[in-house]
Protein backbone atom coordinates (compact mmCIF):
# COMPACT_ATOMS: atom_id res chain seq x y z
CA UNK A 1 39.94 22.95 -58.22
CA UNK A 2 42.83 24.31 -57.05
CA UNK A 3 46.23 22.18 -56.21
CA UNK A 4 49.55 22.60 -54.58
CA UNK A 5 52.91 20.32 -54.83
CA UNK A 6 56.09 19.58 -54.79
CA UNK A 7 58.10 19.18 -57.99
CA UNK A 8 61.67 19.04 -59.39
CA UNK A 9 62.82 21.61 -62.02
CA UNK A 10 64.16 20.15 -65.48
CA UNK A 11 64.57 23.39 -67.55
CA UNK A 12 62.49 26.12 -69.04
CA UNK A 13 62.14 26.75 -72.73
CA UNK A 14 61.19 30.30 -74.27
CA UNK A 15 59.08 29.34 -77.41
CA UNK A 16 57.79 31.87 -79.80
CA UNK A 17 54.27 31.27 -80.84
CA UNK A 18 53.26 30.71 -84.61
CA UNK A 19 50.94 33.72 -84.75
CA UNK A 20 53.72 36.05 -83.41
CA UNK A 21 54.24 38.65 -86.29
CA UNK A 22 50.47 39.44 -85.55
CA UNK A 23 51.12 40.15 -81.94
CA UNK A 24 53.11 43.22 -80.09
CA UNK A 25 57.05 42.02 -79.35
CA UNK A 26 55.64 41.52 -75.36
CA UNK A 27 53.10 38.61 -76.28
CA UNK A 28 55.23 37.48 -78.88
CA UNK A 29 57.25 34.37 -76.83
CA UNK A 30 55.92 32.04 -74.13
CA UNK A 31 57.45 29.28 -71.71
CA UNK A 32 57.31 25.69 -71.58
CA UNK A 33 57.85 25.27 -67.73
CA UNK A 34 59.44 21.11 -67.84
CA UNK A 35 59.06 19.81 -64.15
CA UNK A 36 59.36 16.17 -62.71
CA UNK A 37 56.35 14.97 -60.62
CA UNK A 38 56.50 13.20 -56.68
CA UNK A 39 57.03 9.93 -58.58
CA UNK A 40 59.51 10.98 -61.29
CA UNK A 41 57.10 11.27 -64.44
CA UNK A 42 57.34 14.53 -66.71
CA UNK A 43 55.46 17.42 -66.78
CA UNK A 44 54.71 20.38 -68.37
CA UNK A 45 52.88 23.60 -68.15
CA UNK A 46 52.59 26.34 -70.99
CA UNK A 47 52.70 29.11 -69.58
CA UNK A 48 51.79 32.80 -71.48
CA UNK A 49 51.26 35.05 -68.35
CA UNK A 50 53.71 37.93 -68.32
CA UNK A 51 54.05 37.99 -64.45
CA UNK A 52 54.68 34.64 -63.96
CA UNK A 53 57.38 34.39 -66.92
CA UNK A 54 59.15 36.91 -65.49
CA UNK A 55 58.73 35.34 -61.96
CA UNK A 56 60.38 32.28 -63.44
CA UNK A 57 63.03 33.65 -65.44
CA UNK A 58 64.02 35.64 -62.07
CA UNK A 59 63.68 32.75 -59.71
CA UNK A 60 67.47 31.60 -60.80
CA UNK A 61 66.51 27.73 -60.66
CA UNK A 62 68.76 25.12 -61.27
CA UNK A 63 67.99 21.80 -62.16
CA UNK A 64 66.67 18.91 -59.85
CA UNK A 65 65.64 21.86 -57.31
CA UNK A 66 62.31 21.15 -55.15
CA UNK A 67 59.96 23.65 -56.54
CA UNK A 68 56.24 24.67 -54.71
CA UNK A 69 53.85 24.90 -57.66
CA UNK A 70 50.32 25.89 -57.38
CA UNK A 71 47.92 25.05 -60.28
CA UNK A 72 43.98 24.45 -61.10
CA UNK A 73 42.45 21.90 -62.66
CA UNK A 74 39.00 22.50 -64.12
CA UNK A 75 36.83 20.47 -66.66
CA UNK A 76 34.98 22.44 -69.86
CA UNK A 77 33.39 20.98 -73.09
CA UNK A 78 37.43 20.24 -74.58
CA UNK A 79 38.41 18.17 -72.05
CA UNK A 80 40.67 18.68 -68.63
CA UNK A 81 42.37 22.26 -68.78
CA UNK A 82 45.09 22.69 -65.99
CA UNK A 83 46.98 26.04 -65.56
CA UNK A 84 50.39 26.82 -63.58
CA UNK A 85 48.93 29.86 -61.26
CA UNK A 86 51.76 30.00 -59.07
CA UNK A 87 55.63 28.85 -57.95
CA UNK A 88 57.60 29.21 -54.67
């Protein structure tokens, strides 16, 4: 299922990942994308997609700033997987 709403940036992290001297220097980092929720509870989405890190890092947010995020939700045999597909 796919979701839309309204958040408020914290900060975004650039994490490298433990496997990283196996990967090229491009896949080598990822974010942690820290938001706050319509009721004030933290949240966070890993996110690994090139295009969308770089949308991010180019966005010039600031914290506390209203923030249009689109993600999905979907259930497999692990559990509840939700990924960040979008932000405006």
């Amino acid at each position: 299922m796919k979701y839309q709403g309204n958040f408020k940036f914290l900060k975004v992290e650039q994490m490298k990942r433990k496997n990283s001297e196996d990967l090229a220097e491009a896949d080598r980092t990822f974010f942690v994308f820290h938001l706050l929720d319509e009721d004030n509870n933290p949240v966070r989405f890993f996110v690994f997609n090139k295009d969308l890190m770089s949308k991010i890092a180019n966005a010039g947010l600031v914290s506390l700033q209203d923030v249009i995020v689109e993600f999905t939700i979907s259930c497999g045999t692990n559990g509840w997987n939700v990924n960040l597909v979008d932000i405006a």
